[in-house]
PDB file of N, CA and C in Angstrom:
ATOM      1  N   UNK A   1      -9.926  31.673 -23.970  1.00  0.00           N
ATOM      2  CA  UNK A   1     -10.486  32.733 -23.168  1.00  0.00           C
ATOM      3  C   UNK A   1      -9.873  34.060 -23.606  1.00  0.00           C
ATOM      4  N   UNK A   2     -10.390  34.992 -23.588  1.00  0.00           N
ATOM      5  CA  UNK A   2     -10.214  36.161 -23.665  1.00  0.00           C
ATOM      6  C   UNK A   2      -9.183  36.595 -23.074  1.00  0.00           C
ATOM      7  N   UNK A   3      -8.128  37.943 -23.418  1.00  0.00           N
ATOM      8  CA  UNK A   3      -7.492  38.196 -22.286  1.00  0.00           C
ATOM      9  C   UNK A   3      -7.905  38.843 -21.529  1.00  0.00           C
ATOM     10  N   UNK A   4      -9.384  39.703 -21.803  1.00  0.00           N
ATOM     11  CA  UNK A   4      -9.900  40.430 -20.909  1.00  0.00           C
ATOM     12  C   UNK A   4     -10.770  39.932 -20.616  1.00  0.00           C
ATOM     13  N   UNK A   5     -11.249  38.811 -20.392  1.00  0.00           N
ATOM     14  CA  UNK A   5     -12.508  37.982 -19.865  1.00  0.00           C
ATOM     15  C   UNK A   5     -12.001  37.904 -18.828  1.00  0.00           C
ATOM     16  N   UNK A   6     -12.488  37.541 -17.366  1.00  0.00           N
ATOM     17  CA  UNK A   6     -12.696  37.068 -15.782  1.00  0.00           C
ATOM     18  C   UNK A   6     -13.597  36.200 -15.628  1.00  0.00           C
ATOM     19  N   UNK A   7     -12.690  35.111 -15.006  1.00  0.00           N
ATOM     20  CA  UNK A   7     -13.465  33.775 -14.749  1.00  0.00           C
ATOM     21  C   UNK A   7     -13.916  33.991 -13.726  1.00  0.00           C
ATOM     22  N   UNK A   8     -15.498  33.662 -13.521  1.00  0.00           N
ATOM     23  CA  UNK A   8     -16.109  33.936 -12.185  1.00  0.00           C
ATOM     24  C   UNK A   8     -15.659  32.662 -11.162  1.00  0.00           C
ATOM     25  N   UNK A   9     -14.949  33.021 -10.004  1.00  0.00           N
ATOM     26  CA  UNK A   9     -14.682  32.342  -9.118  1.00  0.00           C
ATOM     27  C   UNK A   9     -15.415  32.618  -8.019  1.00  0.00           C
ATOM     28  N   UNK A  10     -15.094  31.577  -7.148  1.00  0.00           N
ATOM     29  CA  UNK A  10     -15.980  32.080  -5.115  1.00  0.00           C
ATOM     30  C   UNK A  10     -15.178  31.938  -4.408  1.00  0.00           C
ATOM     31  N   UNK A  11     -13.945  32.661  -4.848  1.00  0.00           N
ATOM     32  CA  UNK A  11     -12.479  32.123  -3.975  1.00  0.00           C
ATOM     33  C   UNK A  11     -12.441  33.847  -4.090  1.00  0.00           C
ATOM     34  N   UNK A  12     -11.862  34.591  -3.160  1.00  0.00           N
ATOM     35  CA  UNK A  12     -11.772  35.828  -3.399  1.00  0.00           C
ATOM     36  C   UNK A  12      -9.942  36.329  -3.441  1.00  0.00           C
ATOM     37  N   UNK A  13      -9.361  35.228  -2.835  1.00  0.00           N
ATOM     38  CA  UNK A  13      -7.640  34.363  -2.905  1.00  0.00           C
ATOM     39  C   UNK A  13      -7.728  33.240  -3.021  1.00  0.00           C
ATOM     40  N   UNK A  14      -6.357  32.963  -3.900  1.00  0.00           N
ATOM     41  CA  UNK A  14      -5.934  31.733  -4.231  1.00  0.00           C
ATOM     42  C   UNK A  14      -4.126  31.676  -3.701  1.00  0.00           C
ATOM     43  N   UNK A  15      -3.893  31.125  -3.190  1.00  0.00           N
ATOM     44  CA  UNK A  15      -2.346  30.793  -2.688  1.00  0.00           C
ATOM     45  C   UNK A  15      -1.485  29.829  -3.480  1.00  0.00           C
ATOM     46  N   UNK A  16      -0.733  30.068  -4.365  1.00  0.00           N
ATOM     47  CA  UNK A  16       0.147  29.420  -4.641  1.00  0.00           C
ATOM     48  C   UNK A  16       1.241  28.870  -4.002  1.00  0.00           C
ATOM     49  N   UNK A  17       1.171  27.953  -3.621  1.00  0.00           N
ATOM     50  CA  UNK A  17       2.074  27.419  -2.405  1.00  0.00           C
ATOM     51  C   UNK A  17       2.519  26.037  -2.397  1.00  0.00           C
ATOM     52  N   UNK A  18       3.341  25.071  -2.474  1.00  0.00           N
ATOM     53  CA  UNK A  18       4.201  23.817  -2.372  1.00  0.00           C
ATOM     54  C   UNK A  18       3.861  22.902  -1.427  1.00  0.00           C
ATOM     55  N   UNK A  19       3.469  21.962  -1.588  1.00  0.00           N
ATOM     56  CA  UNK A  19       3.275  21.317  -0.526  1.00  0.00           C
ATOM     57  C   UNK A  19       3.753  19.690  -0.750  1.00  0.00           C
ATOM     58  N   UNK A  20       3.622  18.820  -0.255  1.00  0.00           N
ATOM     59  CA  UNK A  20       3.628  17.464  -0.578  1.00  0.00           C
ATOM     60  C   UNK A  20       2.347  16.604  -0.744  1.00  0.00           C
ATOM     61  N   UNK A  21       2.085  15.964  -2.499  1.00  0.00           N
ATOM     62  CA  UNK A  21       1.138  15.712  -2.361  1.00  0.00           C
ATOM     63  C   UNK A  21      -0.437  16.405  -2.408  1.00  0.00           C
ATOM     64  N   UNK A  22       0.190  17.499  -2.629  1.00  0.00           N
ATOM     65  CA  UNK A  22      -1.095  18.452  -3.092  1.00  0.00           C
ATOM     66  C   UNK A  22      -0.692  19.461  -3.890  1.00  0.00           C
ATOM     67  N   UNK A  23      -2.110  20.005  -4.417  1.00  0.00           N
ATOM     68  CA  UNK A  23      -2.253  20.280  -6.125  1.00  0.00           C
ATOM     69  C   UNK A  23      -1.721  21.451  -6.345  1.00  0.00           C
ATOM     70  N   UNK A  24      -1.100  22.305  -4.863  1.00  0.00           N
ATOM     71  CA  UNK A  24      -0.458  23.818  -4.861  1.00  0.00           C
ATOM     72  C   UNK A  24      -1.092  25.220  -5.303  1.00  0.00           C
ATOM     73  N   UNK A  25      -2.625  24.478  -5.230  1.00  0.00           N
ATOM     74  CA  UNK A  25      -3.763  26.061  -4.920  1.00  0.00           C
ATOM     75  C   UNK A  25      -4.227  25.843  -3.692  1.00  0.00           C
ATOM     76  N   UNK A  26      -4.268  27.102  -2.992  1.00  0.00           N
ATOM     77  CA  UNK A  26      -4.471  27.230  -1.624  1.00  0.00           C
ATOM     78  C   UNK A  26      -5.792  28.414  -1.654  1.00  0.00           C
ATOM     79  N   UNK A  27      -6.657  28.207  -0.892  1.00  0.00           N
ATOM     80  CA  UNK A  27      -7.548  29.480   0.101  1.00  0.00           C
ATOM     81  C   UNK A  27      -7.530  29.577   1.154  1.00  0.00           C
ATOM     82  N   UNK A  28      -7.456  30.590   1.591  1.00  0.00           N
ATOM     83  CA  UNK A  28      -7.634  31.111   2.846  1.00  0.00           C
ATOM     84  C   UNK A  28      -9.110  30.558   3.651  1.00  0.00           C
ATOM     85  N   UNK A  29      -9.200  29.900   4.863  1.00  0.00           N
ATOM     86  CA  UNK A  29     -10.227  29.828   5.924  1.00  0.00           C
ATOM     87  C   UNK A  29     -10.090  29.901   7.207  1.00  0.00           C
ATOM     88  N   UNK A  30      -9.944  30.860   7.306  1.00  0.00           N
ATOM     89  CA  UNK A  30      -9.354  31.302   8.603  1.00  0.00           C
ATOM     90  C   UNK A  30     -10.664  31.264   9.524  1.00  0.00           C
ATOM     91  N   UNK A  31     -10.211  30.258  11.096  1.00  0.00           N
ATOM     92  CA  UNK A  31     -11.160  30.566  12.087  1.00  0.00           C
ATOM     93  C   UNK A  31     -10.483  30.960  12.982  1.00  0.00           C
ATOM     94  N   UNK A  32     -11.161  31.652  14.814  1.00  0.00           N
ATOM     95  CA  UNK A  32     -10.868  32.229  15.430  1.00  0.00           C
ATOM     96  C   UNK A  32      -9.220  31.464  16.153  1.00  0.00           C
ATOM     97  N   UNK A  33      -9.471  30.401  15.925  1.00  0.00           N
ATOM     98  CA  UNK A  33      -8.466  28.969  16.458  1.00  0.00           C
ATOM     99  C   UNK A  33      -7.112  29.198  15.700  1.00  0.00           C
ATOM    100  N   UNK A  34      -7.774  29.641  14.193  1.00  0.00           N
ATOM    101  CA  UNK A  34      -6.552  29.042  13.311  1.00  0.00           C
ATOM    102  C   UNK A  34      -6.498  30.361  12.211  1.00  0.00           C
ATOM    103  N   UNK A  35      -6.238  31.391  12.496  1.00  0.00           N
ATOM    104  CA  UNK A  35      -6.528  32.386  11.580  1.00  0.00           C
ATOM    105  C   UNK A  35      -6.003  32.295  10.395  1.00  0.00           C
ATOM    106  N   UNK A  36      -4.439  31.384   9.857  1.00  0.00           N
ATOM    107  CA  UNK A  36      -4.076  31.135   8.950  1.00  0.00           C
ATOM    108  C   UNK A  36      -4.215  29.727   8.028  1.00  0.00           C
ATOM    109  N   UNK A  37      -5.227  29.320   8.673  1.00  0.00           N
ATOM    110  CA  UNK A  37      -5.558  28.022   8.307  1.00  0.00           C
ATOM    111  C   UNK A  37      -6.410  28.149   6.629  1.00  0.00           C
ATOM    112  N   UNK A  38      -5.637  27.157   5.801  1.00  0.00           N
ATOM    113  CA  UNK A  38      -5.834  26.927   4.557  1.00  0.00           C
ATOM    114  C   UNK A  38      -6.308  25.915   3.893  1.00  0.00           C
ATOM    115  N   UNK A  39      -7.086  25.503   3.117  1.00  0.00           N
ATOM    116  CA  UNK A  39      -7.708  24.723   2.335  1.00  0.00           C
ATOM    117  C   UNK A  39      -7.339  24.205   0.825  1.00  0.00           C
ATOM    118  N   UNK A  40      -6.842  22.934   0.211  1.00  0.00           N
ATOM    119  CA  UNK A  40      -6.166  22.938  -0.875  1.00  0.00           C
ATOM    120  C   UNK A  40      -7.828  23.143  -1.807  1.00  0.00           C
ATOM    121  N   UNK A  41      -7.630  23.312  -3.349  1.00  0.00           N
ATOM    122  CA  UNK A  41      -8.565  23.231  -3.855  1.00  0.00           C
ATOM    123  C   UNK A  41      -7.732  23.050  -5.458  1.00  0.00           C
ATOM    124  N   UNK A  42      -8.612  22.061  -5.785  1.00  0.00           N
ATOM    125  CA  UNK A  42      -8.115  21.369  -7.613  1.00  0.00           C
ATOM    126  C   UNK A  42      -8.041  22.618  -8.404  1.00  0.00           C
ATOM    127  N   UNK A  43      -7.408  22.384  -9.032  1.00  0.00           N
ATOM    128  CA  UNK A  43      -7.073  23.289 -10.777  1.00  0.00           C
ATOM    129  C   UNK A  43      -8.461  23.313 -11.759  1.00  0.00           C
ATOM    130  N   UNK A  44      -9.265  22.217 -11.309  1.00  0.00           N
ATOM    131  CA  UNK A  44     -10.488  22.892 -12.404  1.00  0.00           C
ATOM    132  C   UNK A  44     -11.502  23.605 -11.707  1.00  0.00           C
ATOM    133  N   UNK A  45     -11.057  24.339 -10.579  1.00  0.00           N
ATOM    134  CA  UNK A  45     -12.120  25.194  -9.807  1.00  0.00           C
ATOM    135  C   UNK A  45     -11.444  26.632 -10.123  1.00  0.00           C
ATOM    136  N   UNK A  46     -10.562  26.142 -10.697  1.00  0.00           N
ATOM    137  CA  UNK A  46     -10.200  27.763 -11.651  1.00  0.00           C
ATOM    138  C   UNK A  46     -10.407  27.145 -13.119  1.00  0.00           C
ATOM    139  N   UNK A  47     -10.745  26.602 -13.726  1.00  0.00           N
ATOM    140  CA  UNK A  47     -10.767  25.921 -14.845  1.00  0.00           C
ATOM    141  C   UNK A  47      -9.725  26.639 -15.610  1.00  0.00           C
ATOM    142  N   UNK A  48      -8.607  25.910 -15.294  1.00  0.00           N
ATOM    143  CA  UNK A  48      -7.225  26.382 -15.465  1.00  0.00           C
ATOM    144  C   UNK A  48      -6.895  25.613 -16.824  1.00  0.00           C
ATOM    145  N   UNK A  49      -6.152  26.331 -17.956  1.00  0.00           N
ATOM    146  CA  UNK A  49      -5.489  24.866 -18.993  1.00  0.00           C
ATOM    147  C   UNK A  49      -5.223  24.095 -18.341  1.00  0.00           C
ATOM    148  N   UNK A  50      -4.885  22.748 -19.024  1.00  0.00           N
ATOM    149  CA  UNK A  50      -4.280  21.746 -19.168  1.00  0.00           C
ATOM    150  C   UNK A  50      -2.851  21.721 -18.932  1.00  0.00           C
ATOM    151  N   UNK A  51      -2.791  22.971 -19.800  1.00  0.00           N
ATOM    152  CA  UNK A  51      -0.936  23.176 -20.403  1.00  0.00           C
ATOM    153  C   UNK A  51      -0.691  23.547 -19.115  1.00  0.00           C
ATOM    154  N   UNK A  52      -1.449  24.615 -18.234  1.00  0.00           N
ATOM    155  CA  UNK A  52      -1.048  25.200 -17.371  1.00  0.00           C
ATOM    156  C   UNK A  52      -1.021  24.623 -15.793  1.00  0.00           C
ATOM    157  N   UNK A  53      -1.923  23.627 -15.792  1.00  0.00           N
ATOM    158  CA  UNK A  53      -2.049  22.731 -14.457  1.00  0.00           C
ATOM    159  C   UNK A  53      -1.019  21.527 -14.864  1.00  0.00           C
ATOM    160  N   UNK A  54      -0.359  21.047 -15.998  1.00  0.00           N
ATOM    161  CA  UNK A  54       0.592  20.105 -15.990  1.00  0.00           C
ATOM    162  C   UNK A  54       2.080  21.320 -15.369  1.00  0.00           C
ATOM    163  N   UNK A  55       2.196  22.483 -15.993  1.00  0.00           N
ATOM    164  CA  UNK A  55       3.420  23.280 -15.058  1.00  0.00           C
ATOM    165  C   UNK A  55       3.351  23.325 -13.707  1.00  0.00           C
ATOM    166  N   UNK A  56       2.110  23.530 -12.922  1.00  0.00           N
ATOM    167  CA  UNK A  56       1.984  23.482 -11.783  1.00  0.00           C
ATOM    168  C   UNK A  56       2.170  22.004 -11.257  1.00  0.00           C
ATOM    169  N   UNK A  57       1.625  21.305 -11.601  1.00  0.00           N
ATOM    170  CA  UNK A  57       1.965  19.782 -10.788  1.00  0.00           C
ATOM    171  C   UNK A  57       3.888  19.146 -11.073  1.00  0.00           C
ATOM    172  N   UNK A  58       4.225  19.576 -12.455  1.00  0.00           N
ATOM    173  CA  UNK A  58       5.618  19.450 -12.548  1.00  0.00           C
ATOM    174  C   UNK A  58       6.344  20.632 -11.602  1.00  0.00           C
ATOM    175  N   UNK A  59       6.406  21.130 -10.862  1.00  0.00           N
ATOM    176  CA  UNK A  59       6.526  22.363  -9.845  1.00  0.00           C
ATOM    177  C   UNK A  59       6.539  21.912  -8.428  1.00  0.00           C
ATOM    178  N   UNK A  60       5.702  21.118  -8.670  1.00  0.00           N
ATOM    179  CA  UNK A  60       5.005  20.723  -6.994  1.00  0.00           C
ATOM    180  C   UNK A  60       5.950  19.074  -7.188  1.00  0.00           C
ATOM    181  N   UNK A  61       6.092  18.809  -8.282  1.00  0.00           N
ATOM    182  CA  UNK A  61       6.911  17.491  -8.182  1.00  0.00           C
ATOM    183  C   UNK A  61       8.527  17.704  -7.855  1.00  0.00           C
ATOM    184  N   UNK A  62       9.062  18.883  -8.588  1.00  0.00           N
ATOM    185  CA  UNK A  62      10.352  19.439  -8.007  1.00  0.00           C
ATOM    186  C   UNK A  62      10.305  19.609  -6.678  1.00  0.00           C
ATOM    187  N   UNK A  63       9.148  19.928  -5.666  1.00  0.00           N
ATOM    188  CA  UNK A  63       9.345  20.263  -4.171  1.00  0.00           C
ATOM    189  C   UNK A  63      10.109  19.013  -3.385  1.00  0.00           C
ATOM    190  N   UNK A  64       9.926  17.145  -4.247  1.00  0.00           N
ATOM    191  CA  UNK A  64      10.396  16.747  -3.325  1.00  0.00           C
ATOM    192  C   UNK A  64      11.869  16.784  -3.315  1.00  0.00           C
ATOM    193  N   UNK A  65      12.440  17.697  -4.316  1.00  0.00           N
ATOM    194  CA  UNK A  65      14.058  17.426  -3.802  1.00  0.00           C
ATOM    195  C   UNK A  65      14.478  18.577  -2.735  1.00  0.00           C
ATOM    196  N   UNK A  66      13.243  19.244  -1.389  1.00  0.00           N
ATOM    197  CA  UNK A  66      13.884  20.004  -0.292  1.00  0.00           C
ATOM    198  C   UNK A  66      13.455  19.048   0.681  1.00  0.00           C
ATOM    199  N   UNK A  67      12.987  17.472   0.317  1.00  0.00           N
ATOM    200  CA  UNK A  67      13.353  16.309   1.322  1.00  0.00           C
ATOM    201  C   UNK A  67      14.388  15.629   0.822  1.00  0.00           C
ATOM    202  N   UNK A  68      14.458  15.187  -0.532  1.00  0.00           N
ATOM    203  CA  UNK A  68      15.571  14.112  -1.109  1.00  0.00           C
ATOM    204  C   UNK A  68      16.644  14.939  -1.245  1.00  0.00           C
ATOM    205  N   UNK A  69      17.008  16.148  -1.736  1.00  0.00           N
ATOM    206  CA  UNK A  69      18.317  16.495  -1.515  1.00  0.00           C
ATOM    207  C   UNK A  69      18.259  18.129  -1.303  1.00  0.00           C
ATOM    208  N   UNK A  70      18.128  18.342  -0.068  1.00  0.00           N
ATOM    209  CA  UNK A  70      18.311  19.697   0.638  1.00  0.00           C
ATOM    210  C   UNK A  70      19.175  20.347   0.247  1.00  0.00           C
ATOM    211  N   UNK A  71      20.424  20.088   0.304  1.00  0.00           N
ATOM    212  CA  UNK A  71      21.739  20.555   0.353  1.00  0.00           C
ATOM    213  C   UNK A  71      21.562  20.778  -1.338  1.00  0.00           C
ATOM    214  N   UNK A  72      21.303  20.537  -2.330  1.00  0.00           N
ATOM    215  CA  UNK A  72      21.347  20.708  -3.849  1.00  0.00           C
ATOM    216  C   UNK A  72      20.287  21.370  -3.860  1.00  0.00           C
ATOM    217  N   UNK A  73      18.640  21.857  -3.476  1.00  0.00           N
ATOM    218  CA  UNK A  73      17.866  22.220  -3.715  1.00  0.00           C
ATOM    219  C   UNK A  73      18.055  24.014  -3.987  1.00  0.00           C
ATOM    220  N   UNK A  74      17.734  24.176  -5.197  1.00  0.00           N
ATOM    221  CA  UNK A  74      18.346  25.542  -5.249  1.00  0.00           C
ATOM    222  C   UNK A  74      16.771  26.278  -5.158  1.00  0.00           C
ATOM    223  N   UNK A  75      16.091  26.860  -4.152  1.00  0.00           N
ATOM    224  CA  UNK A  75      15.353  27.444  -3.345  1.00  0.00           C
ATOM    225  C   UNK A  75      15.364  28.824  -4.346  1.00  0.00           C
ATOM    226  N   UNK A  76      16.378  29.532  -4.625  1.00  0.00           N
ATOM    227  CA  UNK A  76      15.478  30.473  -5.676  1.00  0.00           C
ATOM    228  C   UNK A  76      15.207  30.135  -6.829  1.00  0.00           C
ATOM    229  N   UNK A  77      15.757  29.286  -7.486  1.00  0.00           N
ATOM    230  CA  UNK A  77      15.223  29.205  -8.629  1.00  0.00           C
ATOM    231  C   UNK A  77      13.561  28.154  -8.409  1.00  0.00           C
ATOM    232  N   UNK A  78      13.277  27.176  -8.155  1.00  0.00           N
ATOM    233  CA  UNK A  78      11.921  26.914  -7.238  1.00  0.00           C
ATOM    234  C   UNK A  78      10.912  28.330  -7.012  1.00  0.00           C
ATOM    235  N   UNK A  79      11.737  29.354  -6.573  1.00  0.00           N
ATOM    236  CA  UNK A  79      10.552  30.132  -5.958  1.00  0.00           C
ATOM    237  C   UNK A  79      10.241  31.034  -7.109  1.00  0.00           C
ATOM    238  N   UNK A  80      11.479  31.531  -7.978  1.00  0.00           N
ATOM    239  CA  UNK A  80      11.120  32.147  -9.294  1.00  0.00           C
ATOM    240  C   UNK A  80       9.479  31.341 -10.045  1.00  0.00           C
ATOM    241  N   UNK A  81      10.279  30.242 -10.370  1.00  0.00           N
ATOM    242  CA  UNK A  81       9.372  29.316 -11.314  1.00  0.00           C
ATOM    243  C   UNK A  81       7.985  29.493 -10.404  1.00  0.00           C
ATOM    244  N   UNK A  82       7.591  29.498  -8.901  1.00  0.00           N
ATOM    245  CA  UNK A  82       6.171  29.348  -8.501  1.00  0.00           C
ATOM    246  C   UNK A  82       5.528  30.698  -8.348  1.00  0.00           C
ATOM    247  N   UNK A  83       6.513  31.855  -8.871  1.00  0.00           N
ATOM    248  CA  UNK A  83       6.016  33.241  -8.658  1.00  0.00           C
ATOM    249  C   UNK A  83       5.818  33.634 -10.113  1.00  0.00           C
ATOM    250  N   UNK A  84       6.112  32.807 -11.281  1.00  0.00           N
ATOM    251  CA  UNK A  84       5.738  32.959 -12.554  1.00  0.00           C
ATOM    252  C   UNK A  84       4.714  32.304 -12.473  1.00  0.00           C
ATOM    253  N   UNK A  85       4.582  31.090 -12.392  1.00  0.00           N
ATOM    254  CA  UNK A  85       3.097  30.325 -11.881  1.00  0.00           C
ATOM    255  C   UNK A  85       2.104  31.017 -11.870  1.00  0.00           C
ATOM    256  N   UNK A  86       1.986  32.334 -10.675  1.00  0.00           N
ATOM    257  CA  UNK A  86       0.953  32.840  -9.897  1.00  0.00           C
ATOM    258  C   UNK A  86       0.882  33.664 -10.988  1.00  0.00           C
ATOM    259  N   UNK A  87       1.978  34.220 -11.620  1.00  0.00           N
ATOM    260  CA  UNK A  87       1.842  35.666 -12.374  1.00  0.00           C
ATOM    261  C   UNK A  87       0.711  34.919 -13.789  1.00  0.00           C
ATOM    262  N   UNK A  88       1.040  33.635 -14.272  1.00  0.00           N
ATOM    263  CA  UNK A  88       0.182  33.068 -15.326  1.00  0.00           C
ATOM    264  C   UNK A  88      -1.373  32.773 -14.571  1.00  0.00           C
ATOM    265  N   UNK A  89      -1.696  32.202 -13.436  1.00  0.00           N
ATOM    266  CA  UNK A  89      -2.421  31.964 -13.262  1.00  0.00           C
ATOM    267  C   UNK A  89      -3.447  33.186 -13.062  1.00  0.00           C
ATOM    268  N   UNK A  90      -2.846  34.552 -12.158  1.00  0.00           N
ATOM    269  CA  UNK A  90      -3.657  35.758 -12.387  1.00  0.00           C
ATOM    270  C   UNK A  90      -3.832  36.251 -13.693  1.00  0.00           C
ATOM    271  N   UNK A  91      -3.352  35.695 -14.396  1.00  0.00           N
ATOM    272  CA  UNK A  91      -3.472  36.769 -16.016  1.00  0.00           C
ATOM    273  C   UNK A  91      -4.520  35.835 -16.650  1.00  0.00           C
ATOM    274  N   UNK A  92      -4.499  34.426 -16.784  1.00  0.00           N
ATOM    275  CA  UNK A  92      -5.594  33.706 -17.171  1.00  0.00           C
ATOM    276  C   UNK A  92      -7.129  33.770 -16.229  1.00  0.00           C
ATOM    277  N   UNK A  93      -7.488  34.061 -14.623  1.00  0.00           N
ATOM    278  CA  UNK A  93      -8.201  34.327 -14.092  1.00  0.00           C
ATOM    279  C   UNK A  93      -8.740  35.501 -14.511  1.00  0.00           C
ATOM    280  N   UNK A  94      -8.366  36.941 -14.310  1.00  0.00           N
ATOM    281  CA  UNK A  94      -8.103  38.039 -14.501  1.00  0.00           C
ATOM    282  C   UNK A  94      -7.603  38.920 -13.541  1.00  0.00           C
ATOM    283  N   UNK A  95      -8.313  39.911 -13.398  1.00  0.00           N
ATOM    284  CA  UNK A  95      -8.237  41.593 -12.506  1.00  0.00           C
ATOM    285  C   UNK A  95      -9.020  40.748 -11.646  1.00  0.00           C
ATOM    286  N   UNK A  96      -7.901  41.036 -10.349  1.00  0.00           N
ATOM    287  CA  UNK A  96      -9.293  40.713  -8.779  1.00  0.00           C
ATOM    288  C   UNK A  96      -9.620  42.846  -8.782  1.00  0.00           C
ATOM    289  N   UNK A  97      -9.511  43.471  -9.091  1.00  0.00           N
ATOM    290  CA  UNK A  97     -10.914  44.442  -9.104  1.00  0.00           C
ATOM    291  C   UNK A  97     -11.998  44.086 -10.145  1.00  0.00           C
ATOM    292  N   UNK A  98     -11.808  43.128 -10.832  1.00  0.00           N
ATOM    293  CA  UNK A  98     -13.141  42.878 -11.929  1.00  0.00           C
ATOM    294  C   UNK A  98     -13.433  41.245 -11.472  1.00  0.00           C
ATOM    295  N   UNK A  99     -13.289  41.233 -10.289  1.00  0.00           N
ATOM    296  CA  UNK A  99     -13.845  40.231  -9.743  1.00  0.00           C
ATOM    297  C   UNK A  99     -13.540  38.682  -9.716  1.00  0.00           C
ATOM    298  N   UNK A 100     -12.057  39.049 -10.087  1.00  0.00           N
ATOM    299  CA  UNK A 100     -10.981  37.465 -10.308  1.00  0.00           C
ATOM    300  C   UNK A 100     -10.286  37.461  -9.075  1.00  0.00           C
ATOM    301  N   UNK A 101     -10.171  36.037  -8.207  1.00  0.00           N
ATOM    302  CA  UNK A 101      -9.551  36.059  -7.030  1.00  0.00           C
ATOM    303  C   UNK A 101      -8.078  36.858  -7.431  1.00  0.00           C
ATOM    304  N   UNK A 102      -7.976  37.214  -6.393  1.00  0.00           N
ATOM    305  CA  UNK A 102      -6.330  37.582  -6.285  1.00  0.00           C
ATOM    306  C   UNK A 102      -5.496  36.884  -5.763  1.00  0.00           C
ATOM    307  N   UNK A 103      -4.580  35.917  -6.887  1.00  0.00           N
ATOM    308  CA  UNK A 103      -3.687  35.132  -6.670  1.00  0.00           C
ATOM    309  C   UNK A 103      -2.581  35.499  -5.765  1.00  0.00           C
ATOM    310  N   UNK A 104      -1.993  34.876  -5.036  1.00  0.00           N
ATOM    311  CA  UNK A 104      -0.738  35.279  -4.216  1.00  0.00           C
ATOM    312  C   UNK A 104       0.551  34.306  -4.059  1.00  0.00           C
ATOM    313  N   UNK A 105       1.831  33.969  -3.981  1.00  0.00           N
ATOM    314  CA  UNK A 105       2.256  33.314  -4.018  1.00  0.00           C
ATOM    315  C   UNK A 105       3.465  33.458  -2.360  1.00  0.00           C
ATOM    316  N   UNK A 106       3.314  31.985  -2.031  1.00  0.00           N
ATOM    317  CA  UNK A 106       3.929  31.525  -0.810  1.00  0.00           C
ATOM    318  C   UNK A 106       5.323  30.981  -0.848  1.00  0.00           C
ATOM    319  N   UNK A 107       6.311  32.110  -0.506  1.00  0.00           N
ATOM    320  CA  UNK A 107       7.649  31.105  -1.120  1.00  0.00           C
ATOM    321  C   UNK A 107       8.226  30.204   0.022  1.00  0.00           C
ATOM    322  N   UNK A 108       9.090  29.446  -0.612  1.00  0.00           N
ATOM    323  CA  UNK A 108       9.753  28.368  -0.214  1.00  0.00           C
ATOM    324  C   UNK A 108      10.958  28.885   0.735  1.00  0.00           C
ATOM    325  N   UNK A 109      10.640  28.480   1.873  1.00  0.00           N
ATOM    326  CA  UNK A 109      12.323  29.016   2.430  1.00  0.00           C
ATOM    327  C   UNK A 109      13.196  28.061   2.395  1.00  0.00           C
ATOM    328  N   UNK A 110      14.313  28.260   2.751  1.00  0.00           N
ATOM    329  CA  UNK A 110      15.293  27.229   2.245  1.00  0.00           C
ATOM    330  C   UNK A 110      15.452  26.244   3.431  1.00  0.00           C
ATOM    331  N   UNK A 111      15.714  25.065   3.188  1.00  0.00           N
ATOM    332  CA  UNK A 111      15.954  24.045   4.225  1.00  0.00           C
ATOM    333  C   UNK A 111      17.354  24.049   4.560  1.00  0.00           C
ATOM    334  N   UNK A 112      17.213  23.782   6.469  1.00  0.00           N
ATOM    335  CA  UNK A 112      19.045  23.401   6.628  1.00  0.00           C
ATOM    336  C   UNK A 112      18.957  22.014   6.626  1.00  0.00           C
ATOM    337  N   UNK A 113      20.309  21.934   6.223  1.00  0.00           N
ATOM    338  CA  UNK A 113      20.719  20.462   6.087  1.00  0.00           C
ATOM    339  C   UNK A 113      21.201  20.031   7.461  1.00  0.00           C
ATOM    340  N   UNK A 114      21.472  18.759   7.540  1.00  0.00           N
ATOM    341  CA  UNK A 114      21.842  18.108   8.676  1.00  0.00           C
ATOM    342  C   UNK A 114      23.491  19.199   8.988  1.00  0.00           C
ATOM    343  N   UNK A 115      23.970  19.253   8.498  1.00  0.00           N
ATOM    344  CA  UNK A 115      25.745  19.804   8.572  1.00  0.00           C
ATOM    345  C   UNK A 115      25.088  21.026   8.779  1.00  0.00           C
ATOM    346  N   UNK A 116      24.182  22.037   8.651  1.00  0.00           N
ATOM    347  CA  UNK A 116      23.695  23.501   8.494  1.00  0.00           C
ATOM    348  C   UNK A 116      22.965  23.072  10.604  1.00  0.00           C
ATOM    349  N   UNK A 117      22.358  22.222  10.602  1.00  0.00           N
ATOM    350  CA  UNK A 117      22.179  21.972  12.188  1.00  0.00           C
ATOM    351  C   UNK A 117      22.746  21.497  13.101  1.00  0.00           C
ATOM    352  N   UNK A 118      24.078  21.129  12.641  1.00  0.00           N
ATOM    353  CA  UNK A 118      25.130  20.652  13.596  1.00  0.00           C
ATOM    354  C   UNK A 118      25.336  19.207  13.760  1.00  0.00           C
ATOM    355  N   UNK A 119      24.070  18.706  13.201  1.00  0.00           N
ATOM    356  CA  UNK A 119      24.008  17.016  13.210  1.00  0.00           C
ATOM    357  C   UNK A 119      25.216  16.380  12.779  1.00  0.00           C
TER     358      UNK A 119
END
C-alpha cells in the first residue's frame, strides 16, 4: 500500500485496547444505556498485514501476565508497545481527515497485587 493511500473503512474509530481473548481492535457503539459501550472487530476489517496483526495478537498475549503475575507486570513498558501499535496501525490506515478511522489507544492501568490490597 501506498504511504499515502487510505483504506476505506466504516469505522470512523478504532480503539486499541487489551483485553482477554480478544483481537485488541475496538469501536465505539455507544447507546443511551451504555454510552461507552464497545464492540471488538478482526484485523482484516482494516485489512491490516500479517506482519502487523501477528504484533498485535503477540501484545494481547503479554496482557495475560496482569493476571499470572501482577506484581512483575511492567505496565509501562505494555503500554509503550500498544501506543506504537496504534501509531503503526494509523500510518498503514491513513489521515482520519482523508477519511481513515482515527485510531486511539486505551492504556493499561496497573494492577494491585494482593500485598498492594492488604490481603
Amino acid at each position: 500500500m501506498d504511504e499515502h493511500q487510505t483504506v476505506t473503512i466504516k469505522y470512523q474509530t478504532v480503539i486499541v485496547w487489551a483485553d482477554f481473548m480478544a483481537p485488541g481492535l475496538w469501536v465505539p457503539i455507544p447507546t443511551k444505556k451504555h454510552p461507552h459501550a464497545t464492540m471488538a472487530i478482526e484485523h482484516d476489517e482494516l485489512d491490516l498485514p500479517e506482519e502487523l496483526s501477528k504484533k498485535i495478537y503477540a501484545w494481547i498475549s503479554s496482557y495475560w501476565e496482569t493476571d499470572d503475575h501482577p506484581d512483575t507486570f511492567d505496565c509501562e513498558k505494555f503500554n509503550a508497545v500498544g501506543a506504537m501499535l496504534a501509531a503503526e496501525i494509523q500510518k498503514f490506515v491513513g489521515r482520519p481527515h482523508e477519511g481513515a478511522p482515527l485510531i486511539l489507544f486505551r492504556p493499561e492501568l496497573p494492577k494491585q497485587t494482593e500485598e498492594m490490597r492488604g490481603n
